[in-house]
N, C-alpha and C. Protein backbone atom coordinates (compact mmCIF):
# COMPACT_ATOMS: atom_id res chain seq x y z
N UNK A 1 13.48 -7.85 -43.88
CA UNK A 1 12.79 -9.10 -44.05
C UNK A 1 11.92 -9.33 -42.82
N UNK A 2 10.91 -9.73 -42.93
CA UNK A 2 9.73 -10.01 -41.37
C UNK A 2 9.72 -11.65 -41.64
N UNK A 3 9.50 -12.35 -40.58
CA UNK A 3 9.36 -13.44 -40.15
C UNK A 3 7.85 -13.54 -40.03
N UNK A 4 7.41 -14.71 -40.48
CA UNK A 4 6.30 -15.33 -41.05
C UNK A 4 5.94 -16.33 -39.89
N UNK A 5 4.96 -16.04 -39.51
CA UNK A 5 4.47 -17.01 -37.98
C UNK A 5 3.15 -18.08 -38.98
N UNK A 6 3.17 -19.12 -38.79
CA UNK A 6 2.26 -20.15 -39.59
C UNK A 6 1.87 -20.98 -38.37
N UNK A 7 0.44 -20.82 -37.80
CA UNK A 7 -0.05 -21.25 -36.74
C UNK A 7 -0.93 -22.71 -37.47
N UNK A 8 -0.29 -24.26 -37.02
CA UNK A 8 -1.35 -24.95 -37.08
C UNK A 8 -1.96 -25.65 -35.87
N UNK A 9 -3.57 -25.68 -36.77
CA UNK A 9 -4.46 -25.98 -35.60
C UNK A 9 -4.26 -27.73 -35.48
N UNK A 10 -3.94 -27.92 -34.45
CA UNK A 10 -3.78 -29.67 -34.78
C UNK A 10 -5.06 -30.31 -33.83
N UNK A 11 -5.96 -29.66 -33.03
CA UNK A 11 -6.79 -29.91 -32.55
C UNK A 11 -7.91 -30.82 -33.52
N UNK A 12 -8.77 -31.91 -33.54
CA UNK A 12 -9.62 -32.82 -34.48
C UNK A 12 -11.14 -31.27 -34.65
N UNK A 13 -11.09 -31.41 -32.56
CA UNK A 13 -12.60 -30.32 -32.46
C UNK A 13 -12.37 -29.36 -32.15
N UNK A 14 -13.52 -28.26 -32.51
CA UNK A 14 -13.48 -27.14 -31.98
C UNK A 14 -13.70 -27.28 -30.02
N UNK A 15 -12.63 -26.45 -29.60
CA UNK A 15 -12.90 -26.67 -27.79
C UNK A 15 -13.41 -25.08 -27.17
N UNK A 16 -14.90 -25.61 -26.13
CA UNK A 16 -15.22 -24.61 -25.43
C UNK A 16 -15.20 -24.41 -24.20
N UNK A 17 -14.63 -22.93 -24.06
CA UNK A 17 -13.52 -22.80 -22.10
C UNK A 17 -14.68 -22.92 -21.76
N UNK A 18 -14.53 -23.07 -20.19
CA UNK A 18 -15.56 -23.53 -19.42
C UNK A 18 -15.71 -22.26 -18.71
N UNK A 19 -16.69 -21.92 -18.75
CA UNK A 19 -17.65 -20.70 -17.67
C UNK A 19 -16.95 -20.70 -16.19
N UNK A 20 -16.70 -21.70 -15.64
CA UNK A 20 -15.84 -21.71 -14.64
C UNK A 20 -15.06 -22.94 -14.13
N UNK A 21 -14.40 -23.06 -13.15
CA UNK A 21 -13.52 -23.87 -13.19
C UNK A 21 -14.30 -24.94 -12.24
N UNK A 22 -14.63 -25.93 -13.12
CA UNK A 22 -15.33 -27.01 -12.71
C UNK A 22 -14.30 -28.33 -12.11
N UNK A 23 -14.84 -28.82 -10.60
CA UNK A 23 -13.88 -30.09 -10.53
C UNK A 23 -14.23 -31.27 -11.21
N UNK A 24 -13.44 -31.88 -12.05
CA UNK A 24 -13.29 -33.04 -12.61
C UNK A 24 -13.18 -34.15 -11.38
N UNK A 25 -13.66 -35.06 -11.35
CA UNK A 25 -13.55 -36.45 -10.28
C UNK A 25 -13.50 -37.36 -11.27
N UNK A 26 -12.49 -38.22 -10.67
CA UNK A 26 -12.04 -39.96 -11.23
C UNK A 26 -12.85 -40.32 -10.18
N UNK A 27 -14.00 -40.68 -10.63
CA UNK A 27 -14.80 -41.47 -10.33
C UNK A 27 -14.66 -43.13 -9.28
N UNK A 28 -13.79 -43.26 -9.85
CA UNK A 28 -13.32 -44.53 -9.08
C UNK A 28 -12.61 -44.92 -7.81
N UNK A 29 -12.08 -44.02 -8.01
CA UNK A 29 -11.08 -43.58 -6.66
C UNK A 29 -11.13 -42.60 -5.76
N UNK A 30 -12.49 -41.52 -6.45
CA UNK A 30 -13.30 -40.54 -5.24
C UNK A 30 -11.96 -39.56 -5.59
N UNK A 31 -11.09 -38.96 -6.34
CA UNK A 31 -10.78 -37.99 -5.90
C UNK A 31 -10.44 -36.92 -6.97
N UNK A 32 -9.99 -35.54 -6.87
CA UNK A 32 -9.98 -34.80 -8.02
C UNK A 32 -8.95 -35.06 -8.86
N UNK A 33 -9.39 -35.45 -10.26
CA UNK A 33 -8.11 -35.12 -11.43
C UNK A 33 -7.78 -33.62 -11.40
N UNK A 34 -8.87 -32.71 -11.77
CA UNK A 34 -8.58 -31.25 -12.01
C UNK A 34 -9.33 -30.28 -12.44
N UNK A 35 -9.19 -29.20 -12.68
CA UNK A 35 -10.39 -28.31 -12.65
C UNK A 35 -10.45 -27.96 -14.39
N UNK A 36 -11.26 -27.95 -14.60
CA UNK A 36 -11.50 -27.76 -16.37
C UNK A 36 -10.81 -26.79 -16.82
N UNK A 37 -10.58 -26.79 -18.22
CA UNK A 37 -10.34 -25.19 -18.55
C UNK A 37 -10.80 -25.51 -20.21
N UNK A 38 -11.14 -26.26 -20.81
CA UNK A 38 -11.67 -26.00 -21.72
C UNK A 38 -11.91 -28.01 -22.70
N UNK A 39 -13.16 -27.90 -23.51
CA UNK A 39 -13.63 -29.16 -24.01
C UNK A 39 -14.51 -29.59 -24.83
N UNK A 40 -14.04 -29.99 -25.75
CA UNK A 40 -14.36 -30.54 -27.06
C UNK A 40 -15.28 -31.75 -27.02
N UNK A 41 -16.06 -32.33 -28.13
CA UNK A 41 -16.69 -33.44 -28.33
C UNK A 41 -15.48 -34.99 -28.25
N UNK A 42 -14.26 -34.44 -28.59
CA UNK A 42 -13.17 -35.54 -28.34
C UNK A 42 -12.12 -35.41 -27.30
N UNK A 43 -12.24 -34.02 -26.40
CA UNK A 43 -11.39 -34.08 -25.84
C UNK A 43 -10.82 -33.07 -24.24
N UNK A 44 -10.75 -33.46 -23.30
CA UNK A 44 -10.56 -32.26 -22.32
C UNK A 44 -9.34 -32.01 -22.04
N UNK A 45 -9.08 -30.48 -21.27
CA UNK A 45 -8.19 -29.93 -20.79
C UNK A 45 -8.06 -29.53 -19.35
N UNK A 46 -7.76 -30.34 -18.69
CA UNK A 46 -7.76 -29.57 -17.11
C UNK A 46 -6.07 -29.27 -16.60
N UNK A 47 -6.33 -28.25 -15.85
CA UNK A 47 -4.92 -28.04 -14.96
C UNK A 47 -5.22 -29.00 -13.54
N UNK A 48 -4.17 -29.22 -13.21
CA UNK A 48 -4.02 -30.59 -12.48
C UNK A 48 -3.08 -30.28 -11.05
N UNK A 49 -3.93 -30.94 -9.92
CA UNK A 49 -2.79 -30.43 -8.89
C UNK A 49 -1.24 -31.58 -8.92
N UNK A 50 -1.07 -33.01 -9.92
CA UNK A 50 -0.33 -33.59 -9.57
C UNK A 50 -0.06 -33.97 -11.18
N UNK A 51 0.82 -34.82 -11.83
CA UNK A 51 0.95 -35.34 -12.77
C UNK A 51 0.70 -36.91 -12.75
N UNK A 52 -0.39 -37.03 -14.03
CA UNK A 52 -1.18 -38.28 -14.06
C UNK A 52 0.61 -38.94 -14.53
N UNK A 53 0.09 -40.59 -14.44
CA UNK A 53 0.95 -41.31 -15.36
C UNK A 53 0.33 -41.37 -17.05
N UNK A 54 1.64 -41.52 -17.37
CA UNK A 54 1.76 -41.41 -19.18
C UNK A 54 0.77 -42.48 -19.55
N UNK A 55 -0.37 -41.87 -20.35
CA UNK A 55 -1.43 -42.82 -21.00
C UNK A 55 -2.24 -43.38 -20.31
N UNK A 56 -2.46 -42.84 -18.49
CA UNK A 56 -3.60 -43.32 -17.70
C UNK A 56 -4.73 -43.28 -18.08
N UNK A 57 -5.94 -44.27 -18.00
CA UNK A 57 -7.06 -44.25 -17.99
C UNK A 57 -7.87 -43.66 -16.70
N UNK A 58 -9.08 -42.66 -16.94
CA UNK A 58 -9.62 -42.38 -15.71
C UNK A 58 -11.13 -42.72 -16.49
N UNK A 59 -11.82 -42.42 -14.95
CA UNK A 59 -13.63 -42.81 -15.30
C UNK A 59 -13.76 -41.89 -14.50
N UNK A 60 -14.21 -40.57 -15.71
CA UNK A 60 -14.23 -39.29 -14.62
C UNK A 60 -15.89 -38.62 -14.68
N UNK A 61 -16.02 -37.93 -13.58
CA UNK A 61 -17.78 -37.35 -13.55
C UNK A 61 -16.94 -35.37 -13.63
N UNK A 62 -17.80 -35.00 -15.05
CA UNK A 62 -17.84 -33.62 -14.95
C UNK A 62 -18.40 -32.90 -15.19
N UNK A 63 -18.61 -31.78 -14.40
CA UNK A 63 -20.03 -31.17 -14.10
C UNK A 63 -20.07 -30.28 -15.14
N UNK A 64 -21.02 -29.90 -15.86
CA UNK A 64 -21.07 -28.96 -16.92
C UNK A 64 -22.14 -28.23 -16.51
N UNK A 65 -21.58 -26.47 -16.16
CA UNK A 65 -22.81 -25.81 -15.97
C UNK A 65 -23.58 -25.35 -17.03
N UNK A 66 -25.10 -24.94 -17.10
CA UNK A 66 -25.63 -23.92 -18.10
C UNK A 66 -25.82 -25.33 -18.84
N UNK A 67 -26.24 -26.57 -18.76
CA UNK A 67 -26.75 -27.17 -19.24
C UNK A 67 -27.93 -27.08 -19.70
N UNK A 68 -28.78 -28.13 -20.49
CA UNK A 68 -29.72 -28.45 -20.59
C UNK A 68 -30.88 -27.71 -20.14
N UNK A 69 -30.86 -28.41 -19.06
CA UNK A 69 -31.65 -28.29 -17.70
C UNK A 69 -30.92 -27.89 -16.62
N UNK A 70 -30.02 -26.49 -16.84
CA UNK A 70 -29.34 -26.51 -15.85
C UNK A 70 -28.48 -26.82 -15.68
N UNK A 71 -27.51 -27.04 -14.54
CA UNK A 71 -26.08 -28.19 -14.23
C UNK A 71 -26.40 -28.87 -14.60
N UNK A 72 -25.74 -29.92 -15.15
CA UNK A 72 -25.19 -31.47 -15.72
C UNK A 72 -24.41 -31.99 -15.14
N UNK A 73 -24.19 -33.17 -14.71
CA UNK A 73 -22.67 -33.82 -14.87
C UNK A 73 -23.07 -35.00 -15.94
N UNK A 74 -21.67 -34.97 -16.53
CA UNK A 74 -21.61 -36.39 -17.66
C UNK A 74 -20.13 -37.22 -17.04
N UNK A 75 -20.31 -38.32 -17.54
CA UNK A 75 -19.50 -39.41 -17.19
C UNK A 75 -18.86 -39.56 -18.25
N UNK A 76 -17.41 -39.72 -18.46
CA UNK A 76 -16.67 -40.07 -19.23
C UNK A 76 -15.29 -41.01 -19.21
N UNK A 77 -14.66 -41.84 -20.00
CA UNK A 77 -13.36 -42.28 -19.83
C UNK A 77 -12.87 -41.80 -21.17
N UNK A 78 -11.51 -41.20 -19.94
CA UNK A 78 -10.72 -40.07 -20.05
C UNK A 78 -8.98 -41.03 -20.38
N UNK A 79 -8.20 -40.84 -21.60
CA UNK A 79 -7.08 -41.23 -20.81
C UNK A 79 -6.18 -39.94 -21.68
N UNK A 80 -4.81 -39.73 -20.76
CA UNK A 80 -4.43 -39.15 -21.05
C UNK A 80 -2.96 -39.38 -22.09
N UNK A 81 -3.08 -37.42 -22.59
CA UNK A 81 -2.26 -37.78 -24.07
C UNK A 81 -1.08 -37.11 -23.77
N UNK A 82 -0.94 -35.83 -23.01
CA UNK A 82 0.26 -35.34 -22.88
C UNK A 82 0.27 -34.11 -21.45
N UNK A 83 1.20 -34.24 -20.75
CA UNK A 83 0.86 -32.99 -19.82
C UNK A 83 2.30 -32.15 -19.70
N UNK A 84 2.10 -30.74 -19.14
CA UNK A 84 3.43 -30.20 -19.00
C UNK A 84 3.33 -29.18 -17.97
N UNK A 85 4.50 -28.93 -17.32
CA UNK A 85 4.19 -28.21 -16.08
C UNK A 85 3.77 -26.98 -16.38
N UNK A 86 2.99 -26.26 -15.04
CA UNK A 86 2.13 -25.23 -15.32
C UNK A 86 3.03 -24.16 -14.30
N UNK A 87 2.42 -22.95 -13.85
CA UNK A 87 3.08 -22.53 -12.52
C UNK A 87 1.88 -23.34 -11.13
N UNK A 88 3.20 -22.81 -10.32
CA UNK A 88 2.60 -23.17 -8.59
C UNK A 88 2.65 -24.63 -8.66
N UNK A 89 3.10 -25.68 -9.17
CA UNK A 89 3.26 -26.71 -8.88
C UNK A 89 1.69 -27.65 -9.59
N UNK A 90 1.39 -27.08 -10.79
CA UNK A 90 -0.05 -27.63 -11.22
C UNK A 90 0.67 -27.76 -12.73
N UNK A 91 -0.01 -28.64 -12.78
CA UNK A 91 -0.05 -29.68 -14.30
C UNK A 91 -0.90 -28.89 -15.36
N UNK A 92 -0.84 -28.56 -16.26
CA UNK A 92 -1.36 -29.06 -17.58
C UNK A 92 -1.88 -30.20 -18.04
N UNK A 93 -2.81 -30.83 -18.37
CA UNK A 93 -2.95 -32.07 -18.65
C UNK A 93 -4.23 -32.08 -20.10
N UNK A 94 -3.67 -32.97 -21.15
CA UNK A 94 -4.77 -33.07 -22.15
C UNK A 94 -5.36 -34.36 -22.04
N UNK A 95 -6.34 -34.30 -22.42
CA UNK A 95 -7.35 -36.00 -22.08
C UNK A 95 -7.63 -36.13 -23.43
N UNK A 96 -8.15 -37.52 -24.28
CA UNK A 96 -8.56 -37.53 -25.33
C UNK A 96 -9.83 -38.40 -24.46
N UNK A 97 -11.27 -37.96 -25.09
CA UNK A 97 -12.07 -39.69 -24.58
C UNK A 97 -12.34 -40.44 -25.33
N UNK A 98 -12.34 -41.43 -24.76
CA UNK A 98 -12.15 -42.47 -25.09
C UNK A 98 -13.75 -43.37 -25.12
N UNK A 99 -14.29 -43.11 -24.09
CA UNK A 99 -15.68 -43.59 -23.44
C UNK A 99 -16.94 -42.38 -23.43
N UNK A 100 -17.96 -42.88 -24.07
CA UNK A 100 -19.72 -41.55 -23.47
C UNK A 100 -20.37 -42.27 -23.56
N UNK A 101 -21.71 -42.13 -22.77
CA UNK A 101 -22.88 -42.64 -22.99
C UNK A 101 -23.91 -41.94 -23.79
N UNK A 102 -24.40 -42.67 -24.97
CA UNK A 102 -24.74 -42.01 -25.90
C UNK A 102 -26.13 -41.07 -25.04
N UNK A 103 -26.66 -40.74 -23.97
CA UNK A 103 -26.99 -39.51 -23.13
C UNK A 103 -25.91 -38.64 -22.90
N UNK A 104 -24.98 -38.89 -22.75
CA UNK A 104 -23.97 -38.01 -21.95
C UNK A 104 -23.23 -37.34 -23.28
N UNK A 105 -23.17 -38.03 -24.54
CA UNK A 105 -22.71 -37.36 -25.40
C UNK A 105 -23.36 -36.27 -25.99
N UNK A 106 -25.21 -36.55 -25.83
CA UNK A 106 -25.79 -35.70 -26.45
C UNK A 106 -26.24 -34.66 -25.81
N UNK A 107 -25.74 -34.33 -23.49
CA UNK A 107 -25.48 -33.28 -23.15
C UNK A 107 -24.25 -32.68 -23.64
N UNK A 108 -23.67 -33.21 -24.03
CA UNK A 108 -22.25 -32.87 -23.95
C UNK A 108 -22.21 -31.82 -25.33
N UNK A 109 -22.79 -32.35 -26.42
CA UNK A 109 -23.04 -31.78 -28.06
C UNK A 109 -23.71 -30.27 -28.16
N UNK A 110 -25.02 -30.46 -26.98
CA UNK A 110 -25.49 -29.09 -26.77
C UNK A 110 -25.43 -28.63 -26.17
N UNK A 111 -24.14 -28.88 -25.17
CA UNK A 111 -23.50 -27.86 -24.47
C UNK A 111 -22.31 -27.01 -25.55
N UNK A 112 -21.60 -27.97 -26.19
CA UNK A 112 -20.56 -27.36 -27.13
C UNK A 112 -21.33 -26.37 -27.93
N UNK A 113 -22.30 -26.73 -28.45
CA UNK A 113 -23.10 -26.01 -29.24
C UNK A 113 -23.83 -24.67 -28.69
N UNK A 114 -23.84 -24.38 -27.47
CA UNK A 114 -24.01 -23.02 -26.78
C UNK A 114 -22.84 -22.22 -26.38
N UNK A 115 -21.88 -22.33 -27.32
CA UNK A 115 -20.47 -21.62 -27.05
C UNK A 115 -20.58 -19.93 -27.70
């Protein structure tokens, strides 16, 4: 008898890794949430040097290379949905957003869209 692996995707968007590991900034407080690793039209993923609190809101600036015109950064509010430990003492962390500026969404669309 073989065992039957049934993978679901529970993700809403399709998510694209990031070219490199970009720092995420909370904006508000000047300091790093975490370095990207991959992001959707609804949603990011960074590894994290600390663990956010459960369901924090951030107002974060992140730089998206190979933009447009080049680098980008877009502004977003970020809060978070679930994190779990990683190695070396770094977080996992998923963001859903919550907040774009309808500019920042439409770098954000054709950046996804050059995946």
């Amino acid at each position: 008898m073989t065992a039957q692996v049934i993978s679901f995707e529970q993700r809403r968007a399709p998510r694209k890794r990031a070219a490199a590991a970009a720092l995420v900034t909370d904006t508000i407080h000047a300091r790093p949430l975490g370095h990207l690793c991959n992001l959707s039209a609804s949603g990011v993923l960074l590894i994290a040097p600390q663990r956010p609190r459960s369901e924090a809101v951030f107002q974060a600036r992140l730089p998206l290379a190979d933009g447009p015109q080049g680098a980008a950064a877009i502004e977003l509010g970020l809060q978070e949905q679930w994190h779990q430990a990683a190695n070396a003492g770094q977080v996992w962390v998923g963001y859903r957003i919550i907040a774009i500026a309808p500019q920042d969404a439409l770098t954000l669309v054709q950046w996804l869209q050059r995946a």
